[in-house]
PDB file of N, CA and C in Angstrom:
ATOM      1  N   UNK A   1      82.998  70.702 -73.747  1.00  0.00           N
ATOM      2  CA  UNK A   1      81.649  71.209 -73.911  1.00  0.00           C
ATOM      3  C   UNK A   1      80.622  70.113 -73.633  1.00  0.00           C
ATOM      4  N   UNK A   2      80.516  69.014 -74.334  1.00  0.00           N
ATOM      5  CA  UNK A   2      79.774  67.714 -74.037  1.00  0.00           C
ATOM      6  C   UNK A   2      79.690  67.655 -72.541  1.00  0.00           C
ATOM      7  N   UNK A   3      81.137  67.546 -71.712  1.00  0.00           N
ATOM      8  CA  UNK A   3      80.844  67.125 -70.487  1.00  0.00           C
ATOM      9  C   UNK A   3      80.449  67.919 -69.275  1.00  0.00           C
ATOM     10  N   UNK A   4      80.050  69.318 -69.872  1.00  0.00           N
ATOM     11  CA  UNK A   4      79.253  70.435 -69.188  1.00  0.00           C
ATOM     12  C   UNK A   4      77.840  70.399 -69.437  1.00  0.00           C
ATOM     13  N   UNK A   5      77.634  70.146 -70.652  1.00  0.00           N
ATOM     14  CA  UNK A   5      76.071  69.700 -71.208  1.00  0.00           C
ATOM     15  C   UNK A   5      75.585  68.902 -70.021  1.00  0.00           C
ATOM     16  N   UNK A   6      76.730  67.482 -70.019  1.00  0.00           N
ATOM     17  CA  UNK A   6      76.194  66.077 -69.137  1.00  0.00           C
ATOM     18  C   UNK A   6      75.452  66.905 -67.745  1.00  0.00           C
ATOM     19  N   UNK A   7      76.901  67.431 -67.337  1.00  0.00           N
ATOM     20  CA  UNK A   7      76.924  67.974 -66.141  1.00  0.00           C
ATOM     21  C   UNK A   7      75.501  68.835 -65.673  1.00  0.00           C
ATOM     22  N   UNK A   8      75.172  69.594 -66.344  1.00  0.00           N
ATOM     23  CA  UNK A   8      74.129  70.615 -66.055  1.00  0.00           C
ATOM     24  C   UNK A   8      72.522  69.557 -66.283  1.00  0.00           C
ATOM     25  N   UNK A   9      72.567  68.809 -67.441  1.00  0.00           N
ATOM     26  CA  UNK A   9      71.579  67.388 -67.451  1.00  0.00           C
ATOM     27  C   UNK A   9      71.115  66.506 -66.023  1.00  0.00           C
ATOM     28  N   UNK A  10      72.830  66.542 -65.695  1.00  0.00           N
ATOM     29  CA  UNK A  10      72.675  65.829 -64.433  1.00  0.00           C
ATOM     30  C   UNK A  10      72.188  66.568 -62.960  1.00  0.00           C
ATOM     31  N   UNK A  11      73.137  67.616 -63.003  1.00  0.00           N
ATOM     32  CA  UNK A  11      72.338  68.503 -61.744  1.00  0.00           C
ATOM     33  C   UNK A  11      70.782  68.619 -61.948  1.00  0.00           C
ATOM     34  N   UNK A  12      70.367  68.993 -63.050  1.00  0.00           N
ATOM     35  CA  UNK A  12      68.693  69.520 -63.196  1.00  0.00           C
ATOM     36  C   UNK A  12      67.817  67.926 -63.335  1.00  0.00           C
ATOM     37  N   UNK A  13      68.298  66.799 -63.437  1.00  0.00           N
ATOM     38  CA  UNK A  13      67.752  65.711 -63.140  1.00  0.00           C
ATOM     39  C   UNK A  13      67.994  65.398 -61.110  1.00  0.00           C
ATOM     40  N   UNK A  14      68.948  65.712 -60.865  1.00  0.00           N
ATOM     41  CA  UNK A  14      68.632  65.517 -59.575  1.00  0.00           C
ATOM     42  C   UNK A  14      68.393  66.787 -58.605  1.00  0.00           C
ATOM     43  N   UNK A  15      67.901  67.647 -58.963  1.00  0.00           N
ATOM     44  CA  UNK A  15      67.337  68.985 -58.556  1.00  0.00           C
ATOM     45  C   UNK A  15      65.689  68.256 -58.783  1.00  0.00           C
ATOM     46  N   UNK A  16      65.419  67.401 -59.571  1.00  0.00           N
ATOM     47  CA  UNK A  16      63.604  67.055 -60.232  1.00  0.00           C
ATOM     48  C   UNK A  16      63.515  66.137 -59.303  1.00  0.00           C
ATOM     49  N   UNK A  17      64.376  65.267 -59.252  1.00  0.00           N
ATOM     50  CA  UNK A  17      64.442  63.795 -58.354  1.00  0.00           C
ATOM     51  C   UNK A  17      64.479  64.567 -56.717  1.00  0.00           C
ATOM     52  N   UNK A  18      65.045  65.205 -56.245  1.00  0.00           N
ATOM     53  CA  UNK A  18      64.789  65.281 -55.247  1.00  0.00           C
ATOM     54  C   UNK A  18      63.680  66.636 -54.950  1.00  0.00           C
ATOM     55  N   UNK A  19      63.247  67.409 -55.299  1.00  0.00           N
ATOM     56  CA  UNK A  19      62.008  68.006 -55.119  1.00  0.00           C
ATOM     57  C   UNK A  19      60.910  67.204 -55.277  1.00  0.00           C
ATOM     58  N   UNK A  20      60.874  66.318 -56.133  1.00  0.00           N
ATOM     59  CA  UNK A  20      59.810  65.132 -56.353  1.00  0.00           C
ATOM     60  C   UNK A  20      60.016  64.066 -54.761  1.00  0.00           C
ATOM     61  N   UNK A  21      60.714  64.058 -54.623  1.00  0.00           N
ATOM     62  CA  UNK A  21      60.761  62.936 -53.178  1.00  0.00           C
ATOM     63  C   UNK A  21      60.328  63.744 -52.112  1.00  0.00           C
ATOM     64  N   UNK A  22      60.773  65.109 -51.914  1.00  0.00           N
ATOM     65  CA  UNK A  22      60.320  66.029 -50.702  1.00  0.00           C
ATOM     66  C   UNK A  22      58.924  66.422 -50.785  1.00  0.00           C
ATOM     67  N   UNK A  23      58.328  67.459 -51.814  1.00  0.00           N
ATOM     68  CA  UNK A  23      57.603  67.647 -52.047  1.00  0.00           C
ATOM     69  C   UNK A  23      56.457  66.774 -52.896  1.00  0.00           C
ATOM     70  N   UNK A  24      56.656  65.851 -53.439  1.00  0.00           N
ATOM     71  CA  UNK A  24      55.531  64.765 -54.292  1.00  0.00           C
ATOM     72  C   UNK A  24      55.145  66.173 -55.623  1.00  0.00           C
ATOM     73  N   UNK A  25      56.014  66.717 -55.853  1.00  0.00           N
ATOM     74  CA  UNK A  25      55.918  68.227 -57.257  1.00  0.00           C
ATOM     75  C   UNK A  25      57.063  67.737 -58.188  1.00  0.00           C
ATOM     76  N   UNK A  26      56.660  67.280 -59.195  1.00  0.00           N
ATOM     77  CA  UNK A  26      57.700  67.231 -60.313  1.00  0.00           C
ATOM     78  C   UNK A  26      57.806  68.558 -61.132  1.00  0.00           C
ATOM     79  N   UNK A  27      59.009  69.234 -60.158  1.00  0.00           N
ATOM     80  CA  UNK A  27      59.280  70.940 -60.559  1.00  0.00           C
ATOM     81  C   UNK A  27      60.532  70.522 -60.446  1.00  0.00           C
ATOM     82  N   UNK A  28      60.924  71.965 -61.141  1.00  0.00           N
ATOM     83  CA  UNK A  28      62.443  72.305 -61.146  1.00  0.00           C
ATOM     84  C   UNK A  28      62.693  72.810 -59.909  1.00  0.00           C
ATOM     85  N   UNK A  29      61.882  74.145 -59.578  1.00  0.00           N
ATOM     86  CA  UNK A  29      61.989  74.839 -57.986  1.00  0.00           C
ATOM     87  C   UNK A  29      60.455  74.261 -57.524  1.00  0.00           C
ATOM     88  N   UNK A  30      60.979  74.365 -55.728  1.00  0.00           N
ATOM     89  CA  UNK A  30      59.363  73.638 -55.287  1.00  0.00           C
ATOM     90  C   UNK A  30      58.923  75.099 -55.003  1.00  0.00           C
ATOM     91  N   UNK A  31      57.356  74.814 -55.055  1.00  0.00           N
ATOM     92  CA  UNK A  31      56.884  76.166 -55.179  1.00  0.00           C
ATOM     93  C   UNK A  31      56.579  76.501 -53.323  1.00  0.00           C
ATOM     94  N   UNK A  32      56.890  77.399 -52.998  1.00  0.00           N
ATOM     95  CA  UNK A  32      56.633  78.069 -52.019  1.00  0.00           C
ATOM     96  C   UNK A  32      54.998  78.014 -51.561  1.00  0.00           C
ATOM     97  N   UNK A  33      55.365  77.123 -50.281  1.00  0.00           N
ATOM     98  CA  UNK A  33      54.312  77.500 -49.251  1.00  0.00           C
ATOM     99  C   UNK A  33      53.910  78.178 -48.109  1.00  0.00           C
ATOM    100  N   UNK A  34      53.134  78.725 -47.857  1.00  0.00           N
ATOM    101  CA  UNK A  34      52.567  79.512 -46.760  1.00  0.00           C
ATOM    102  C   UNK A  34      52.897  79.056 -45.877  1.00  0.00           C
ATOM    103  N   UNK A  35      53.260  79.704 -44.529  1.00  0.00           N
ATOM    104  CA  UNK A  35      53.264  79.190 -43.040  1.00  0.00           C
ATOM    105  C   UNK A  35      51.861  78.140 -42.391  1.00  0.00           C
ATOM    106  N   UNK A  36      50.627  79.071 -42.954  1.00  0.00           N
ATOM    107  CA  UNK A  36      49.626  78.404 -42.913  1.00  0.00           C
ATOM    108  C   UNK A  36      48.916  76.981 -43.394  1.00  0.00           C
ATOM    109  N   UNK A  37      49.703  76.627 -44.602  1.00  0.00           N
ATOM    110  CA  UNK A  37      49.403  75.764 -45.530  1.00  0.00           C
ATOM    111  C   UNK A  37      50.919  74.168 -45.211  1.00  0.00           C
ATOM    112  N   UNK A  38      51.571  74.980 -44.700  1.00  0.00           N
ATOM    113  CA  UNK A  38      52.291  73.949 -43.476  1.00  0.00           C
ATOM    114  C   UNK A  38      52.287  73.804 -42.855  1.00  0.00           C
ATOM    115  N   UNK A  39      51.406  74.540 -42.181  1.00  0.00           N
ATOM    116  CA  UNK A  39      51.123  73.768 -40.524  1.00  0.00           C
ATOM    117  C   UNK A  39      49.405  72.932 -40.662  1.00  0.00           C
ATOM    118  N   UNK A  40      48.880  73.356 -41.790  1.00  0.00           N
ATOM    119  CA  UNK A  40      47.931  72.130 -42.100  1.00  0.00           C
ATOM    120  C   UNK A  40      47.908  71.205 -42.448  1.00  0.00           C
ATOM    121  N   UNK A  41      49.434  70.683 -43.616  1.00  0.00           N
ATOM    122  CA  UNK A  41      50.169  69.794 -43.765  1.00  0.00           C
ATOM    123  C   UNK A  41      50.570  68.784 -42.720  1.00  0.00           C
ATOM    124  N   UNK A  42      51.091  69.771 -42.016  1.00  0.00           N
ATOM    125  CA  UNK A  42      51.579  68.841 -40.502  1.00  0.00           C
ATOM    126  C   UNK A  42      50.992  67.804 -39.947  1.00  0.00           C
ATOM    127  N   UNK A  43      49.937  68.829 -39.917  1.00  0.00           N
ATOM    128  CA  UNK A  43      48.742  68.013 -38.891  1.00  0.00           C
ATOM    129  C   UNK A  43      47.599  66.978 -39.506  1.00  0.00           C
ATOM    130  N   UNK A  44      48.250  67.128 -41.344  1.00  0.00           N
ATOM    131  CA  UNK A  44      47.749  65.751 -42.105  1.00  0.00           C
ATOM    132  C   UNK A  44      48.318  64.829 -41.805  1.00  0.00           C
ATOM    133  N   UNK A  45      50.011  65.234 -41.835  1.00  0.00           N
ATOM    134  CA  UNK A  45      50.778  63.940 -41.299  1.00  0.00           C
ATOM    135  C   UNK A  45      50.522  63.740 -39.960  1.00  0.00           C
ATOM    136  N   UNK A  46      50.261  64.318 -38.733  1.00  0.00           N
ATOM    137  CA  UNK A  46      50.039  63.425 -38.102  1.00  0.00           C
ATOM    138  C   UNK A  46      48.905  62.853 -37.927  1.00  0.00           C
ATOM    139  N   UNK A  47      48.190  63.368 -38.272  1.00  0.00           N
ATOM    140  CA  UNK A  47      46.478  62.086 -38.837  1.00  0.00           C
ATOM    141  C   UNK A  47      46.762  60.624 -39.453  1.00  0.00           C
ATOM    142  N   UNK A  48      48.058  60.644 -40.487  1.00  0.00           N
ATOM    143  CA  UNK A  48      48.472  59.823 -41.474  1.00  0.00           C
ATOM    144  C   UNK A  48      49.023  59.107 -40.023  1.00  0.00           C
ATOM    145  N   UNK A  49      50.217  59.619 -39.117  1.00  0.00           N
ATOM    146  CA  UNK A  49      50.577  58.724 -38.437  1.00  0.00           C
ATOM    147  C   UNK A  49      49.446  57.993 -36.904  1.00  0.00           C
ATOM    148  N   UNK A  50      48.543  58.498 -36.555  1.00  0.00           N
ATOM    149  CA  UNK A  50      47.699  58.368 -35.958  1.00  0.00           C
ATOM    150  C   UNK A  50      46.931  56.887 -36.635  1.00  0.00           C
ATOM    151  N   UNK A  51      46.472  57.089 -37.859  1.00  0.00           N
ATOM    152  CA  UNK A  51      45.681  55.897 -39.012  1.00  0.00           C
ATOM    153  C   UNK A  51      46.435  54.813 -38.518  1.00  0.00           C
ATOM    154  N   UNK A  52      47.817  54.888 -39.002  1.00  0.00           N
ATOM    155  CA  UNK A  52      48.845  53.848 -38.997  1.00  0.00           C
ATOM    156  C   UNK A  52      48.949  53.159 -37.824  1.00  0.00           C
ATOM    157  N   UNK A  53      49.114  53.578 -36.441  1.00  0.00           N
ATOM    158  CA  UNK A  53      49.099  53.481 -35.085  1.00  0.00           C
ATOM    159  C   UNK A  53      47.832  53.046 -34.672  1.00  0.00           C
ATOM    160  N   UNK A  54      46.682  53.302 -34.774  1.00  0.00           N
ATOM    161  CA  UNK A  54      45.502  52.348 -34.720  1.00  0.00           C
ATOM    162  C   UNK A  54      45.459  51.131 -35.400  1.00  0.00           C
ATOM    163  N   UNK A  55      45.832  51.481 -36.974  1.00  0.00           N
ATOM    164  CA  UNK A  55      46.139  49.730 -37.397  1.00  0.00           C
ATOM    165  C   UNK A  55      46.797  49.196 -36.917  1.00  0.00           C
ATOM    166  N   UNK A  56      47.655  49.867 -36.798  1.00  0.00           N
ATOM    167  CA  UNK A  56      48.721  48.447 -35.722  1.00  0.00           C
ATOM    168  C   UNK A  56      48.170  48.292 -34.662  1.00  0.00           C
ATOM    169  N   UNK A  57      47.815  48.697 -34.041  1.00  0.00           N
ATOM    170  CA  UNK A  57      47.028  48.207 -32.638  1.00  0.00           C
ATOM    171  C   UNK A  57      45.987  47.743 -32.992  1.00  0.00           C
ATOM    172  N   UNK A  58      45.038  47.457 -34.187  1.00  0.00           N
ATOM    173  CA  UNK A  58      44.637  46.802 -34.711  1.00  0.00           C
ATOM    174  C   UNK A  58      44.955  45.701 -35.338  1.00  0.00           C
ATOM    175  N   UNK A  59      45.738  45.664 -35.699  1.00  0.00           N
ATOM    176  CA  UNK A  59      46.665  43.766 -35.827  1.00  0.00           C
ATOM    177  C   UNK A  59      46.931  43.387 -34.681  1.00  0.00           C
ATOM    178  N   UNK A  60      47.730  44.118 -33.735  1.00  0.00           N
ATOM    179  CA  UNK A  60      48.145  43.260 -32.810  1.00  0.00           C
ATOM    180  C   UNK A  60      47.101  42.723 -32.005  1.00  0.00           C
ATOM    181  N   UNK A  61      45.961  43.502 -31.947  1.00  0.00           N
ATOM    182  CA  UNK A  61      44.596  43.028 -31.138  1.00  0.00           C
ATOM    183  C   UNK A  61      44.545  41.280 -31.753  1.00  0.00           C
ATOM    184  N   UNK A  62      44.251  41.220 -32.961  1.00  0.00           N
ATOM    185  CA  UNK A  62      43.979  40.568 -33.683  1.00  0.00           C
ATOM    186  C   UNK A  62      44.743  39.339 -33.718  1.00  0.00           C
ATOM    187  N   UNK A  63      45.888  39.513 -33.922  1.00  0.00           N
ATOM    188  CA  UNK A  63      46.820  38.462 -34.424  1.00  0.00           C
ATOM    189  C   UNK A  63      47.075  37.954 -33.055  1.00  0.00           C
ATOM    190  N   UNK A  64      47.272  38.819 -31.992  1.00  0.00           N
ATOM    191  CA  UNK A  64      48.170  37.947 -30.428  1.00  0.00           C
ATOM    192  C   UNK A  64      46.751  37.610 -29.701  1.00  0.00           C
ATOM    193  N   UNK A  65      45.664  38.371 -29.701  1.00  0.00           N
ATOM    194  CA  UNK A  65      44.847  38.360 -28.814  1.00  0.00           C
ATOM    195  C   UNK A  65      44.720  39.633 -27.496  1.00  0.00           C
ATOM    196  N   UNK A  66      45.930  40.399 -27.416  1.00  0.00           N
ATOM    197  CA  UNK A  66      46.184  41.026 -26.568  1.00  0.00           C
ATOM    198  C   UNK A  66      45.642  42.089 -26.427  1.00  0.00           C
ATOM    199  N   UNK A  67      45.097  42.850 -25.369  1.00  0.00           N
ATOM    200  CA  UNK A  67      44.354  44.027 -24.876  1.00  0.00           C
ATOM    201  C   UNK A  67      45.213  45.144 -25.377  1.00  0.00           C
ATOM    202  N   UNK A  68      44.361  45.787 -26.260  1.00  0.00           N
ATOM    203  CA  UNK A  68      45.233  47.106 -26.930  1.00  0.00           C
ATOM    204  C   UNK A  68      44.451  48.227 -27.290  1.00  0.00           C
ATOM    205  N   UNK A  69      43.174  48.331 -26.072  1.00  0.00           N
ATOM    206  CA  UNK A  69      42.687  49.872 -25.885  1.00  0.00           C
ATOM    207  C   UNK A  69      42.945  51.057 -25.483  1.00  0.00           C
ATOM    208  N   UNK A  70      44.507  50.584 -24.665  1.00  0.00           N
ATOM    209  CA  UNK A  70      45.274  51.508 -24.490  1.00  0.00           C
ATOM    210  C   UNK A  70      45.876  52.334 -25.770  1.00  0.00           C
ATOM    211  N   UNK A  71      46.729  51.697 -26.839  1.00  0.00           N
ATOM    212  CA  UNK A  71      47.200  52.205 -27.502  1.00  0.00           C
ATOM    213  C   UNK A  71      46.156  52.787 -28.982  1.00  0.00           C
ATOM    214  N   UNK A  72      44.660  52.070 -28.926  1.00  0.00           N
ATOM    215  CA  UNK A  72      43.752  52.740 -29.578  1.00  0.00           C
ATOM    216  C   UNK A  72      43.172  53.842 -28.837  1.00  0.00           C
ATOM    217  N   UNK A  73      43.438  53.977 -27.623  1.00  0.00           N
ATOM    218  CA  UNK A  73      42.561  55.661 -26.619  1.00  0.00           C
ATOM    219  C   UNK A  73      43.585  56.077 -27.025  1.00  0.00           C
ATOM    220  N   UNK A  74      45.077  55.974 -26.962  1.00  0.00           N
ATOM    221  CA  UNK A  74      46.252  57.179 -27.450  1.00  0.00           C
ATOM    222  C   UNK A  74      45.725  57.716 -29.000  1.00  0.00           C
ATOM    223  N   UNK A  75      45.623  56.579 -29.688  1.00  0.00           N
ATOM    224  CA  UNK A  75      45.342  57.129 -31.230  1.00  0.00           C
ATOM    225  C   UNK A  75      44.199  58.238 -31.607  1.00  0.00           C
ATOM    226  N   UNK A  76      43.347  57.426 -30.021  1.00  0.00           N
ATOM    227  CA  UNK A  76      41.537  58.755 -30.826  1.00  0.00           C
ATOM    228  C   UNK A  76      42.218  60.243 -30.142  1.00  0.00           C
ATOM    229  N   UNK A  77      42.937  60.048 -28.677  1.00  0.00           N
ATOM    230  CA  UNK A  77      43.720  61.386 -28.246  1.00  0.00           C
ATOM    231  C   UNK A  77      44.346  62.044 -28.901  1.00  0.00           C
ATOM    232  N   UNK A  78      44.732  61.492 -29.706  1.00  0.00           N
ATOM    233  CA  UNK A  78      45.954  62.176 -30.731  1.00  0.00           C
ATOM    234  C   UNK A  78      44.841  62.843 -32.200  1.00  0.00           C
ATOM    235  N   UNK A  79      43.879  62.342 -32.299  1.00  0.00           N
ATOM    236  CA  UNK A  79      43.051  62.664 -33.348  1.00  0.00           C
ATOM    237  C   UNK A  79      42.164  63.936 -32.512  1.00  0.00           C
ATOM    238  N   UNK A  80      41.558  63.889 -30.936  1.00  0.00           N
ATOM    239  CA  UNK A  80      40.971  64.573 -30.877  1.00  0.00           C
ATOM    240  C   UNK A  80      41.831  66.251 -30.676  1.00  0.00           C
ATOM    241  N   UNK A  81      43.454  65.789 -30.461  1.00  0.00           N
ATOM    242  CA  UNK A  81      44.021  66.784 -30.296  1.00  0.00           C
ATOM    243  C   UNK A  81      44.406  67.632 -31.607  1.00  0.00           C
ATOM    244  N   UNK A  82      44.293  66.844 -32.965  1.00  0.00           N
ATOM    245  CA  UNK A  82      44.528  67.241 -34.052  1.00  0.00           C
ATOM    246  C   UNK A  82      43.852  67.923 -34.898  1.00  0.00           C
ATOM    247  N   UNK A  83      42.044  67.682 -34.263  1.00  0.00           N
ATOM    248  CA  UNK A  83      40.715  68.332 -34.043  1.00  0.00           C
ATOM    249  C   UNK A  83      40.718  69.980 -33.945  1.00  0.00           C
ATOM    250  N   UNK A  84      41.263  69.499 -32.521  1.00  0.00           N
ATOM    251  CA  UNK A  84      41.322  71.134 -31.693  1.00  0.00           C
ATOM    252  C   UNK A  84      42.274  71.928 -32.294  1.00  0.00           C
ATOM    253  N   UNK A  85      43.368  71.333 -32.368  1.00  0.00           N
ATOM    254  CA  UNK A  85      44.591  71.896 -33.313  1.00  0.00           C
ATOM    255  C   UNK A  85      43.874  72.901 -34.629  1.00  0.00           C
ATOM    256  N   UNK A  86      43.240  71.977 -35.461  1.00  0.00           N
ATOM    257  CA  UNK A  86      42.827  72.594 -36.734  1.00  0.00           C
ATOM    258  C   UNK A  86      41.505  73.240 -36.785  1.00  0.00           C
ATOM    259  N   UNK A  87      40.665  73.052 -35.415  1.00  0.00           N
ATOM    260  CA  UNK A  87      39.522  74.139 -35.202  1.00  0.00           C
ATOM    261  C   UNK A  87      39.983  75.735 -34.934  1.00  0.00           C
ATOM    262  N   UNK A  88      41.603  75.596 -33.863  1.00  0.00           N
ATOM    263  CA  UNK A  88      41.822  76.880 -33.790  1.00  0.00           C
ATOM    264  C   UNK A  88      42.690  77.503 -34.700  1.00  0.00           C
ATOM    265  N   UNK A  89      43.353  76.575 -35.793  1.00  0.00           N
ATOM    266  CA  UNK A  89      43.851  76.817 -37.140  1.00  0.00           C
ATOM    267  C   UNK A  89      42.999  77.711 -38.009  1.00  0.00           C
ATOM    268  N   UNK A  90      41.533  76.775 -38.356  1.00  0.00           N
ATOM    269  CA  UNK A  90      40.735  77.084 -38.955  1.00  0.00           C
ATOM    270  C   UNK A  90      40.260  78.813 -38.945  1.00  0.00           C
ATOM    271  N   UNK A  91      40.497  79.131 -37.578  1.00  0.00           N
ATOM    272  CA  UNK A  91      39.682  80.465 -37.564  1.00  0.00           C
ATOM    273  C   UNK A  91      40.721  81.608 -37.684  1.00  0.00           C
ATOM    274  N   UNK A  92      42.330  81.381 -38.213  1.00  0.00           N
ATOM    275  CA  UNK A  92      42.851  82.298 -38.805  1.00  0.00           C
ATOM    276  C   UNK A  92      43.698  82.135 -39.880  1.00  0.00           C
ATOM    277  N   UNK A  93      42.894  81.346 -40.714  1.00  0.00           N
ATOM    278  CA  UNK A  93      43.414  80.609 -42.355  1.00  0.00           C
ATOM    279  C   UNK A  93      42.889  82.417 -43.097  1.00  0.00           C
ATOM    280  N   UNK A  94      43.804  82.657 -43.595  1.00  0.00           N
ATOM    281  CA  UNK A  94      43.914  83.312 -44.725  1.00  0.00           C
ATOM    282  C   UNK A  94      44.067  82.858 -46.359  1.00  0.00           C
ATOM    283  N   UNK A  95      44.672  81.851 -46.487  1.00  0.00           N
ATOM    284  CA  UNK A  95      45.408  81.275 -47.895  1.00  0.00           C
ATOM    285  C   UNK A  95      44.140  80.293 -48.620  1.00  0.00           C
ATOM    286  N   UNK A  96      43.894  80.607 -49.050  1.00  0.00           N
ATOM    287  CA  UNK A  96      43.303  79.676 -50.139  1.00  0.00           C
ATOM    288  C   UNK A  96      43.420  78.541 -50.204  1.00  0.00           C
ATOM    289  N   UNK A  97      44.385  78.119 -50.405  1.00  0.00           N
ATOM    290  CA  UNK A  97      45.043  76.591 -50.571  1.00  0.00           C
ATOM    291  C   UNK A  97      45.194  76.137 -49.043  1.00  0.00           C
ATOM    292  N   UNK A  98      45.479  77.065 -47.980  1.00  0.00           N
ATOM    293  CA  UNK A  98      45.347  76.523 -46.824  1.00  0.00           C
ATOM    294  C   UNK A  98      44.073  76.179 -46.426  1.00  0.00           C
ATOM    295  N   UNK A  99      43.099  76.776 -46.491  1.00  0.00           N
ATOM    296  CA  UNK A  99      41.665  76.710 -46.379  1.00  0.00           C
ATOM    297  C   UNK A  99      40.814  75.483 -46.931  1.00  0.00           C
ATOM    298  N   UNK A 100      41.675  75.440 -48.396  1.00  0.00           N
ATOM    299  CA  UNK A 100      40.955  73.842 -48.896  1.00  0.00           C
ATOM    300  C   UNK A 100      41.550  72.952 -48.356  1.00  0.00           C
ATOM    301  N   UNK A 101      43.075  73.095 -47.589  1.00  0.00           N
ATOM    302  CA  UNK A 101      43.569  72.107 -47.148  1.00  0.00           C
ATOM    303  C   UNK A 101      43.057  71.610 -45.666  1.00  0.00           C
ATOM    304  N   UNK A 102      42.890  72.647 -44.848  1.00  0.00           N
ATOM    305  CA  UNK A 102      42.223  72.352 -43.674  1.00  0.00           C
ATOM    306  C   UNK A 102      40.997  71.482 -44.194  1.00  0.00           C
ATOM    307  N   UNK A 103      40.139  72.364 -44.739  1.00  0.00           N
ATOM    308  CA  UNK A 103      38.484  71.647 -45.048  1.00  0.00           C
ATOM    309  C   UNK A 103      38.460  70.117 -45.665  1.00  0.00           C
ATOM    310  N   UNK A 104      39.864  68.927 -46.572  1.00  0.00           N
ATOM    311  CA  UNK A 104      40.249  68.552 -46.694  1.00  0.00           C
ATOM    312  C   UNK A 104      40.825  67.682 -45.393  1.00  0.00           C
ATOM    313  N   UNK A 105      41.319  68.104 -44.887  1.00  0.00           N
ATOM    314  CA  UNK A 105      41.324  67.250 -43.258  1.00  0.00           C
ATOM    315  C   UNK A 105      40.339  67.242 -42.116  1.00  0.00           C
ATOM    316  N   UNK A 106      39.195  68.107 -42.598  1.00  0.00           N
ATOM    317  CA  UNK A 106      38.297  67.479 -41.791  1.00  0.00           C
ATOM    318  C   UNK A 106      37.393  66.505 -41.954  1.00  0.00           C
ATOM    319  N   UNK A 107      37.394  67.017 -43.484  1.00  0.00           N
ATOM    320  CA  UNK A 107      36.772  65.451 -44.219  1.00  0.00           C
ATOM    321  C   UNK A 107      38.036  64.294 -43.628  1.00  0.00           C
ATOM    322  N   UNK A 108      38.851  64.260 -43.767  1.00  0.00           N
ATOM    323  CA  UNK A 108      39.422  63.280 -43.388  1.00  0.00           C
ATOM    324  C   UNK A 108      39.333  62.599 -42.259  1.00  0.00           C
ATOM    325  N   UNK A 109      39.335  63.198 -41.080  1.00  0.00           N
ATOM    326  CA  UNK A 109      39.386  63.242 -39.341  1.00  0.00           C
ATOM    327  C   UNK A 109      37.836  62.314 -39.865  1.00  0.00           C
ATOM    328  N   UNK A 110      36.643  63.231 -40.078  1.00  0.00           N
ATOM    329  CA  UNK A 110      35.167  62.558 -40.287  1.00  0.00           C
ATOM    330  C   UNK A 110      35.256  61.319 -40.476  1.00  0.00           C
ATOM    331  N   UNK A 111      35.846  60.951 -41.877  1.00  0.00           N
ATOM    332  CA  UNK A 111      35.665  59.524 -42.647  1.00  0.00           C
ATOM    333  C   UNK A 111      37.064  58.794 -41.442  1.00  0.00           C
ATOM    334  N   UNK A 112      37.759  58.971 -40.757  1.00  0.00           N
ATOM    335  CA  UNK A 112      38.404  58.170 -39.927  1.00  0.00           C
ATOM    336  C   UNK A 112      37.572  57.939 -38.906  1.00  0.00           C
ATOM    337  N   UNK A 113      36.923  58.518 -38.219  1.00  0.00           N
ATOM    338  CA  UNK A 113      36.030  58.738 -36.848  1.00  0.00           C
ATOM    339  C   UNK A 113      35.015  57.749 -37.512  1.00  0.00           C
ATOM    340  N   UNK A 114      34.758  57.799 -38.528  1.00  0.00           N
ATOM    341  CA  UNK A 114      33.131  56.775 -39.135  1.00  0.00           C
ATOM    342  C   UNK A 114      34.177  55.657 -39.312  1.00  0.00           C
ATOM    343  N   UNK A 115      34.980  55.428 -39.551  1.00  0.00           N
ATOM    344  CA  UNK A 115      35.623  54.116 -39.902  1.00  0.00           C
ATOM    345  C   UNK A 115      35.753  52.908 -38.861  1.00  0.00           C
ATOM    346  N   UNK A 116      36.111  53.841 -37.453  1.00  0.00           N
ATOM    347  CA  UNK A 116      36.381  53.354 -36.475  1.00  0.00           C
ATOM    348  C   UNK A 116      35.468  52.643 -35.544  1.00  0.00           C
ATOM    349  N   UNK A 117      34.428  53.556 -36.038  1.00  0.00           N
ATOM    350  CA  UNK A 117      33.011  52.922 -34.982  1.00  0.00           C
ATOM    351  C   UNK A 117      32.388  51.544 -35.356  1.00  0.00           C
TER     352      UNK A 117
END
C-alpha cells in the first residue's frame, strides 16, 4: 500500500514538473488552448527569436568590428513578416485570450521597433 501511495505521489509530481516546463502552468492537466491563441504564441516566439538574433548581431558588430547589417536587415524582415502575419491574424481572432494575446505582441513588435532606432 505505502509503495502505491509513493507511486501515484510520484507520477502526479512529474505530470506538475513537466506541464510546468512545457507550458510555464503549474497544473495537474495543461489547460487547453485555442488554435488561435497558438498561433499567436508562435509568432511571440518568433519575435523572442528575432530579439535574440539582432543581439547577437549586435555583439558581434561590437566585439569583432565586423559588418553585420546583413544579419540585422534579416532580423527587421523577420519582424516585418511577423507584423503582417499578426495583422492578418488579427482580423479573424475570435478568443479572448487570443485577442489580448495578439494586442500584447504588438505592444511588443512597437517597444522592439523603438528600441532599435
Amino acid at each position: 500500500m505505502k509503495n502505491i501511495v509513493i507511486l501515484i505521489v510520484v507520477v502526479v509530481v512529474a505530470l506538475l514538473a513537466f506541464n510546468f516546463l512545457t507550458t510555464g502552468e503549474l497544473r495537474l492537466l495543461p489547460e487547453g488552448k485555442s488554435a488561435e491563441l497558438r498561433e499567436v504564441l508562435n509568432l511571440q516566439k518568433d519575435l523572442a527569436t528575432a530579439r535574440q538574433q539582432y543581439g547577437q548581431a549586435a555583439r558581434a558588430a561590437g566585439v569583432s568590428g565586423l559588418d553585420t547589417t546583413s544579419d540585422a536587415s534579416a532580423v527587421l524582415n523577420d519582424v516585418q513578416r511577423i507584423e503582417g502575419r499578426l495583422r492578418a491574424l488579427k482580423a479573424r481572432l475570435t478568443d479572448e485570450k487570443a485577442v489580448q494575446a495578439a494586442a500584447d505582441l504588438e505592444r511588443e513588435i512597437k517597444e522592439f521597433r523603438e528600441a532599435i532606432r
